[in-house]
Protein backbone atom coordinates (compact mmCIF):
# COMPACT_ATOMS: atom_id res chain seq x y z
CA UNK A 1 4.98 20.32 -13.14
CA UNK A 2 3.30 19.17 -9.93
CA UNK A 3 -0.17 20.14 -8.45
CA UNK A 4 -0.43 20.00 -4.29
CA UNK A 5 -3.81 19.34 -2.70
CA UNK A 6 -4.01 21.49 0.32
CA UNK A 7 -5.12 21.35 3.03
CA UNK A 8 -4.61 17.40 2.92
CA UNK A 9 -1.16 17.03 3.91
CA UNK A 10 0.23 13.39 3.20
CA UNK A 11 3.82 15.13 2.44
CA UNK A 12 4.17 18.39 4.30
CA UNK A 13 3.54 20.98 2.24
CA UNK A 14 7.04 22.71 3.19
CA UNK A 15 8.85 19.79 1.97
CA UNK A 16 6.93 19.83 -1.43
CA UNK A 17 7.67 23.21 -2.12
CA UNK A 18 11.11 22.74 -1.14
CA UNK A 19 11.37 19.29 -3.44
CA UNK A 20 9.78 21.13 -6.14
CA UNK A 21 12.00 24.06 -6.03
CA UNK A 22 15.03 22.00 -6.30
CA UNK A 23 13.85 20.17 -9.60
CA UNK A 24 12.83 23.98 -10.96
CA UNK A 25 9.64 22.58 -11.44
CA UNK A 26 6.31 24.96 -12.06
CA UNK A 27 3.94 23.95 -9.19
CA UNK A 28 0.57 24.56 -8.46
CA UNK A 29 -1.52 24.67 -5.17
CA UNK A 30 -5.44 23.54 -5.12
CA UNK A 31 -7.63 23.72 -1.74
CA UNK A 32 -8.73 20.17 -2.11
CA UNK A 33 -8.29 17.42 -0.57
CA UNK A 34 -6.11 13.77 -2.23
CA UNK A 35 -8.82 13.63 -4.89
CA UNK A 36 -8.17 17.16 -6.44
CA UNK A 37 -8.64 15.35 -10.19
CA UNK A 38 -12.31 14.93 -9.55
CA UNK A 39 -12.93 17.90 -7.26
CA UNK A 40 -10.99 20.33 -9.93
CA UNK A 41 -10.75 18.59 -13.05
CA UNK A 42 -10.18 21.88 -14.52
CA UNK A 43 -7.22 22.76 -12.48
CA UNK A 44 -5.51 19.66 -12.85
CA UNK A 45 -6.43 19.42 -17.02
CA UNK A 46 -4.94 22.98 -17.62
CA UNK A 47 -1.95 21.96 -15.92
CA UNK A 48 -1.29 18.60 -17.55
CA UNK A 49 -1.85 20.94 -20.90
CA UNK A 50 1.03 23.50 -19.97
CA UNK A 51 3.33 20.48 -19.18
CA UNK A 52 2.74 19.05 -22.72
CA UNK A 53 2.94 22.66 -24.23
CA UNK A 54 -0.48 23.15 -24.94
CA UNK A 55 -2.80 26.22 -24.46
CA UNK A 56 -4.48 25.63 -21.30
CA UNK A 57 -8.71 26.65 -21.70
């Protein structure tokens, strides 16, 4: 599982996808910028949830 904050672009966000797609990973985009935690706590928590095979709220 990985979450990429867009449209803040340390890594391009090509070459994430393309990363991510390789390790058949389920990814996840958020408009935010590197501090997506705080500015969608939400997104990030329901995430984290599905990776450790919980119901996501």
């Amino acid at each position: 599982m990985a979450a990429g904050a867009y449209p803040h672009h340390p890594i391009h966000p090509d070459l994430e996808r393309f990363m991510a797609s390789r390790m058949g990973t389920h990814t996840i985009e958020i408009p935010a910028s590197h501090v997506s935690l705080i500015s969608h706590p939400q997104e990030v928590a329901n995430l984290i949830l599905q990776a450790a095979g919980q119901e996501t709220h």
